[in-house]
Structure formats: structure tokens, C-alpha cells
Protein backbone atom coordinates (compact mmCIF):
# COMPACT_ATOMS: atom_id res chain seq x y z
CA UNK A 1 111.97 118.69 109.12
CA UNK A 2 111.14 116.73 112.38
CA UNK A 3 108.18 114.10 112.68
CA UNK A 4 106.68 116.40 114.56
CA UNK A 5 106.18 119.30 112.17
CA UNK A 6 105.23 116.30 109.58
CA UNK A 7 102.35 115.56 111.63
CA UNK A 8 101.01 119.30 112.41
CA UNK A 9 101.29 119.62 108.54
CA UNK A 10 99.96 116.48 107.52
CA UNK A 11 97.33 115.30 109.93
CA UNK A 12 98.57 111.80 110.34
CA UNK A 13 100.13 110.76 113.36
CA UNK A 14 103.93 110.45 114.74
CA UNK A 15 102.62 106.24 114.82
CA UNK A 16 101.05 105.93 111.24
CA UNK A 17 103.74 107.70 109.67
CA UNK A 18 106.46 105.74 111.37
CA UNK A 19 103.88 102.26 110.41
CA UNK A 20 104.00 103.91 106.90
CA UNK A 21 107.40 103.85 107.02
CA UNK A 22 107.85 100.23 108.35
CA UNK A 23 105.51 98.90 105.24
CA UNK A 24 107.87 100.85 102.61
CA UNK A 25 105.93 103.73 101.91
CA UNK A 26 108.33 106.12 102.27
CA UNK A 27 112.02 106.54 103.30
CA UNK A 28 112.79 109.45 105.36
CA UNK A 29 116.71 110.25 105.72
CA UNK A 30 118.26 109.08 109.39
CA UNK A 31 120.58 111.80 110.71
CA UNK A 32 123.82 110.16 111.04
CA UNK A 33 124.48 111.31 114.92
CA UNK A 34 121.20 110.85 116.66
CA UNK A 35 119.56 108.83 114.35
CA UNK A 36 116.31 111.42 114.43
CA UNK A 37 114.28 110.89 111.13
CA UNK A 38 114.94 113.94 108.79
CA UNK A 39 112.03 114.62 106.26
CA UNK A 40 112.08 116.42 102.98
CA UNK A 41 108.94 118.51 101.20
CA UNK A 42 108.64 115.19 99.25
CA UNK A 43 108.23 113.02 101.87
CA UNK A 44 105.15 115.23 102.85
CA UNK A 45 103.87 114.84 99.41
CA UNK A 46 103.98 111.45 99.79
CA UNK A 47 102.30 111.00 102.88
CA UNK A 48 99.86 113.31 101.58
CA UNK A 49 99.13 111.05 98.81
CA UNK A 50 98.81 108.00 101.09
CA UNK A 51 96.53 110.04 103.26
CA UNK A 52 94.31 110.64 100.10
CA UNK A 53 94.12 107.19 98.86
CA UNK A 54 93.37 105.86 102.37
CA UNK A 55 90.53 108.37 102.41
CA UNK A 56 89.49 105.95 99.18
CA UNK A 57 89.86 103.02 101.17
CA UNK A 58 92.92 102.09 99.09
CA UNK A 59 94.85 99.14 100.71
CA UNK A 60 98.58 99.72 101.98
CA UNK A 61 99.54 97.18 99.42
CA UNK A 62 97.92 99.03 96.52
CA UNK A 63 99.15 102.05 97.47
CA UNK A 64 102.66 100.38 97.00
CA UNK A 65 102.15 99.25 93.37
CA UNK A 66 101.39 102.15 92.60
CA UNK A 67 104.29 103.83 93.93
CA UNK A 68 106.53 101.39 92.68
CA UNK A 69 104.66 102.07 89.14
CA UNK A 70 103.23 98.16 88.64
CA UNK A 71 99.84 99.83 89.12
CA UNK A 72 98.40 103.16 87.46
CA UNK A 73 96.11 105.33 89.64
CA UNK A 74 93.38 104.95 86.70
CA UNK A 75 94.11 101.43 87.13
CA UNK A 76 92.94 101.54 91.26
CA UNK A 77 90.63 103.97 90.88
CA UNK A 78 89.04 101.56 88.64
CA UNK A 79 89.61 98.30 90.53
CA UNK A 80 88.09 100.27 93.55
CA UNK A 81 84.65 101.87 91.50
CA UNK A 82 84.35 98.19 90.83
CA UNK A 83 84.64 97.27 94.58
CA UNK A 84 82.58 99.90 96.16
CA UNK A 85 79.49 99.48 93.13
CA UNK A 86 79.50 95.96 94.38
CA UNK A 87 79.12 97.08 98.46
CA UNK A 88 76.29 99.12 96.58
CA UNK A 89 74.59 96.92 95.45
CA UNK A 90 74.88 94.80 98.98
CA UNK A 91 74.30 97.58 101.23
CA UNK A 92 71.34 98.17 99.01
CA UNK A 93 70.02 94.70 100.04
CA UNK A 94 70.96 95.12 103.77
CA UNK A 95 68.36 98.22 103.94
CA UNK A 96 66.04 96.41 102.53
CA UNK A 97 66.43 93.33 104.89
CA UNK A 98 66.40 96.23 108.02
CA UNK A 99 63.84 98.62 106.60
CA UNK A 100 61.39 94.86 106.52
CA UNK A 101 62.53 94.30 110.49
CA UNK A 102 61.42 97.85 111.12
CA UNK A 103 57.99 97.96 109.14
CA UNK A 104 57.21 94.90 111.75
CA UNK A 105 58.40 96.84 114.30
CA UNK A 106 58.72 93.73 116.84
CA UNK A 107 60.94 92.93 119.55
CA UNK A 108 64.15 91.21 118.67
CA UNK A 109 63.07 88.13 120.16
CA UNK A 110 59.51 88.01 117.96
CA UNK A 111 60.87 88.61 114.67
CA UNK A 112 61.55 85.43 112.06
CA UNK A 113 65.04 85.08 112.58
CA UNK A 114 65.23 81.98 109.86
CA UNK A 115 63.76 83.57 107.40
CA UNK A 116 66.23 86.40 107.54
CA UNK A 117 69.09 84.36 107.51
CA UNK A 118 67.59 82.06 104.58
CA UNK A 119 67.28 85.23 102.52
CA UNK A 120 71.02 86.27 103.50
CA UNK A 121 72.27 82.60 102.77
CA UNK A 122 70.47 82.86 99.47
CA UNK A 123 72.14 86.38 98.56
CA UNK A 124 75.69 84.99 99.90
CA UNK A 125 75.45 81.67 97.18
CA UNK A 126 74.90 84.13 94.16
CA UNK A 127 77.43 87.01 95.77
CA UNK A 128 80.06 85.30 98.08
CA UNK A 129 81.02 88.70 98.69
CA UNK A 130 77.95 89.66 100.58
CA UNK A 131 78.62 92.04 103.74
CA UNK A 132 77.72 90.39 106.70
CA UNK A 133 76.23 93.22 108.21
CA UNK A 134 72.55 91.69 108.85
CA UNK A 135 74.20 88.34 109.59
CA UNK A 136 75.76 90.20 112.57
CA UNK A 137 72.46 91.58 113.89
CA UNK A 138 71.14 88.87 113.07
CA UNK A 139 73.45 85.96 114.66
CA UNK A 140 73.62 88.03 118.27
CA UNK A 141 69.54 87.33 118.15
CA UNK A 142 70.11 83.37 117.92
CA UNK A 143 72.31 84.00 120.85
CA UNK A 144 75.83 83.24 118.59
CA UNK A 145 77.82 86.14 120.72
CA UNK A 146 76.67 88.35 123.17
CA UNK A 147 74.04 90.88 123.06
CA UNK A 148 76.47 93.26 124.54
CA UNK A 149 80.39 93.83 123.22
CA UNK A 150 83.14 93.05 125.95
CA UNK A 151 84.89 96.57 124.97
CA UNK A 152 85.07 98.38 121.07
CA UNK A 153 87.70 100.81 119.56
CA UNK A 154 88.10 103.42 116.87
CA UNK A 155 90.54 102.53 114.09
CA UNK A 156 92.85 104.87 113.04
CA UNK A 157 92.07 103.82 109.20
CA UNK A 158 89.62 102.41 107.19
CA UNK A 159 89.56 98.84 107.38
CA UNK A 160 88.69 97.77 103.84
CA UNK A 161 90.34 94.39 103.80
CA UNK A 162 91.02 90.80 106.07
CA UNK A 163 95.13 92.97 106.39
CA UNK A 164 93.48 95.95 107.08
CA UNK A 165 91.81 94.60 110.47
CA UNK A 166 95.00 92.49 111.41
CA UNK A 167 96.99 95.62 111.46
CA UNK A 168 94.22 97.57 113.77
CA UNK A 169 93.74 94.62 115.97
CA UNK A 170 97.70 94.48 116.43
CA UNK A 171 97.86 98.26 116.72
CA UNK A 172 94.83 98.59 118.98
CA UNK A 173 96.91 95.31 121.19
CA UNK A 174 100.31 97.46 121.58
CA UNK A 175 98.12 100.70 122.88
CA UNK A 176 96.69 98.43 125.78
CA UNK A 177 99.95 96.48 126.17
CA UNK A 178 98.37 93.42 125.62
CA UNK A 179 100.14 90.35 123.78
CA UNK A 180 97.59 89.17 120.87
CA UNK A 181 97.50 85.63 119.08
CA UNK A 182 94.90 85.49 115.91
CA UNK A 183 93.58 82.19 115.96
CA UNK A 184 91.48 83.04 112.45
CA UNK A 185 91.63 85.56 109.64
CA UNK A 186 89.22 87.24 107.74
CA UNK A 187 86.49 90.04 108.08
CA UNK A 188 85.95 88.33 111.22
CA UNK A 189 88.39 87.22 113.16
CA UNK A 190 88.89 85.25 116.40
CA UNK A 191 91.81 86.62 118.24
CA UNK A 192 93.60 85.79 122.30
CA UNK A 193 94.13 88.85 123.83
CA UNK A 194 96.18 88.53 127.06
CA UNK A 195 94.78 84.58 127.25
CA UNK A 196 91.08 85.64 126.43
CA UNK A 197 89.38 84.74 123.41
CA UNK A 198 87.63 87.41 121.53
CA UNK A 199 85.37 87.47 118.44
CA UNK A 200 85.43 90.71 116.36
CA UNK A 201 83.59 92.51 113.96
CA UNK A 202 82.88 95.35 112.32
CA UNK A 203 79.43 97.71 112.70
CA UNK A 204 76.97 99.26 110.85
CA UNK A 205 77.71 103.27 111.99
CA UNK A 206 74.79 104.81 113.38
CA UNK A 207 74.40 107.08 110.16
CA UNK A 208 75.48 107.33 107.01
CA UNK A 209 76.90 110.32 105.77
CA UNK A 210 75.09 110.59 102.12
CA UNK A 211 73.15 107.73 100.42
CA UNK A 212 74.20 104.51 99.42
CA UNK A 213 78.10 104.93 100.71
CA UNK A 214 79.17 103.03 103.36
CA UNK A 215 81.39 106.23 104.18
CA UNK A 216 81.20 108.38 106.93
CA UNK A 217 83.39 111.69 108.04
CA UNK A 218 84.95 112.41 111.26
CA UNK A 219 88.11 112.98 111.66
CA UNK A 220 89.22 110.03 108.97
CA UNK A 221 86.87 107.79 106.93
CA UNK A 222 85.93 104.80 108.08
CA UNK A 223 83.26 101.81 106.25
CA UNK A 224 82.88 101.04 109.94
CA UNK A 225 83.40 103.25 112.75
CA UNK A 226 83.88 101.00 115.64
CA UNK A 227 85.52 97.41 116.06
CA UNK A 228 83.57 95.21 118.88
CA UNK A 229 85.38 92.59 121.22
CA UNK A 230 82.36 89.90 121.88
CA UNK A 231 84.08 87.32 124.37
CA UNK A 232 83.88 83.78 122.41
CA UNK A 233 82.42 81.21 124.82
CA UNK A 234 81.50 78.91 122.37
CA UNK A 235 84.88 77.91 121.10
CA UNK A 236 83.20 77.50 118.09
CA UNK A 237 82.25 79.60 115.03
């Protein structure tokens, strides 16, 4: 069958499936004359699959492993119980840092920015780990980036890791026909888009879809709906 007919049956688009492709995941025959990708009721499987596990948040190159059997689903499922306890347990701290601003209910400007950051700084030394969530809110209050995002975008799959937002940065850069240049990595990174610097980050969604995940549904699952472009004056950070 035709990419097309993959897609109506699958869900996932003509793009992911031929990214999918690029990163290994599957290996869809190439009709000899035309070239025209030819796939079989396995390859659906497949993609199937790797539409589940991305549902889990499970990274492209887990997803691999297990495929190429170094990794046992048990073995994922298990690495990733351990990884989304652990957002638990920071999320968990997050409310209660938010549900204290609200209480106050102040203006931005009147509320004790230090002493917010001195209690994230203090969860960050005993978790490195910690979600900067709060330190996002937080930071646009000391006037670190803008109040207001230069532009945002929907990913097309859950960013879970530093590779994860590289790829949707550089996908999100060839559907605006922009050139991009990442000038740093991470859950947070600075990036040139057509000659304009650009800090980005991830946001809080404006509900949650049951307590204590970091999960909501749409049409895919996301641990952050949107991804913000703040224009990086400072040159800095």
C-alpha cells in the first residue's frame, strides 16, 4: 500500500512516517520503477507500535533498542515508571510553589520573586532533575525574556528529551522555510532562526487532563502543548 492509505489507517502523517523512516524505524520496500514507497501490513504494525510508545513518551532512540531487541518493553516500561514518578514528585512541588503565588493573590510585580527562586534553587541541588516550570514563570517576572513570546508552535510529538526538542525545532524550521543554527542544547535551547536569536521553552498547558500527569489529550500527547520563541536580547543566559 501507498503512504497515503498508511496515514488514513494509521493516524500519523505522510512527514513523521517518512522522519520514522529516516531514523531506522522501519524499512518500507522502494518500487524499482518509480521509486514510490511500497508498504506491507507489517510496516503498519510497526508504525502502530511507534505510535503507541510515543503516546508513552518513549524516545525515538528507545524505541530502536527495542526493536533491535537490546531493550525489552518491561525493561522501558520500567525505565519510564521510574522517569515519570520522578516528574511526580516535581510537578507535585511546582503546585505547591503556584497554589502559594495564588493564595497571595498579588500582582506579578508584588510577589517575592527571591524567595521563589531560593526555594527552586534549593529543590534543584537535592534533584538536578527539577522541571523548570516555575523557574520559567518565574525568570519572565525578573525581566530574563519577555513577558510576551515572539511566536509558539504545536509539536507534532511529545517532547520528552534535549533530542526530542532539536528534532521539533528543526521540523517546525523546514515548515517556515527558515535556515536554523542551535547555538545551545538542552530543555532550553538558544537557537538563530533566519539570523535572529531565539530562546525557547516549553509551557505549563492550561489544564491537565487527570491529576498529577503532566499528560494531556488532543489529537497526540504532549508534556507540553506549545513551544514559545522569546527573542534573546540579552545575549546571555
Amino acid at each position: 500500500m501507498q503512504i497515503k492509505e498508511v496515514e488514513r489507517i494509521t493516524g500519523i502523517t505522510s512527514k513523521n512516517i517518512r522522519f520514522y523512516e529516516k531514523q531506522g524505524l522501519l524499512s518500507p520496500t522502494r518500487d524499482a520503477k518509480n521509486l514510490y514507497r511500497g508498504f506491507s501490513d507489517d510496516d503498519v504494525k510497526r508504525l502502530k507500535e511507534i505510535k503507541l510508545l510515543r503516546k508513552f513518551g518513549v524516545g525515538l532512540a528507545d524505541i530502536k533498542s527495542i526493536q533491535e531487541g537490546n531493550m525489552s518493553l518491561t525493561e522501558c516500561m520500567q525505565m519510564y515508571l521510574r522517569y515519570f514518578n520522578k516528574q511526580k514528585k516535581e510537578l507535585d512541588k511546582v503546585i505547591e510553589l503556584c497554589e502559594n503565588i495564588e493564595k497571595k493573590d498579588a500582582d506579578l510585580q508584588a510577589i517575592d520573586v527571591d524567595y521563589y527562586l531560593d526555594t527552586i534553587d534549593s529543590v534543584e541541588k537535592s534533584n538536578p532533575g527539577f522541571v523548570n516550570i516555575a523557574r520559567d514563570f518565574l525568570t519572565k517576572a525578573k525581566s530574563v525574556i519577555p513577558l510576551q513570546p515572539k511566536t509558539f508552535f504545536e509539536p507534532t510529538a511529545p517532547i520528552i528529551d534535549s533530542h526530542d526538542f532539536m528534532v521539533e525545532l528543526e521540523k517546525y524550521a523546514e515548515r517556515e522555510g527558515k535556515s536554523i543554527m542551535f547555538i545551545s542544547l538542552g530543555m532550553r535551547p538558544t537557537i538563530r532562526l533566519d539570523g535572529h536569536r531565539y530562546i525557547c521553552a516549553l509551557e505549563m498547558p492550561r489544564y491537565l487532563h487527570f491529576p498529577f500527569s503532566i499528560f494531556f489529550v488532543t489529537r497526540f500527547n504532549f508534556g507540553y502543548r506549545f513551544v514559545y520563541l522569546y527573542e534573546d536580547f540579552t545575549q546571555e543566559w
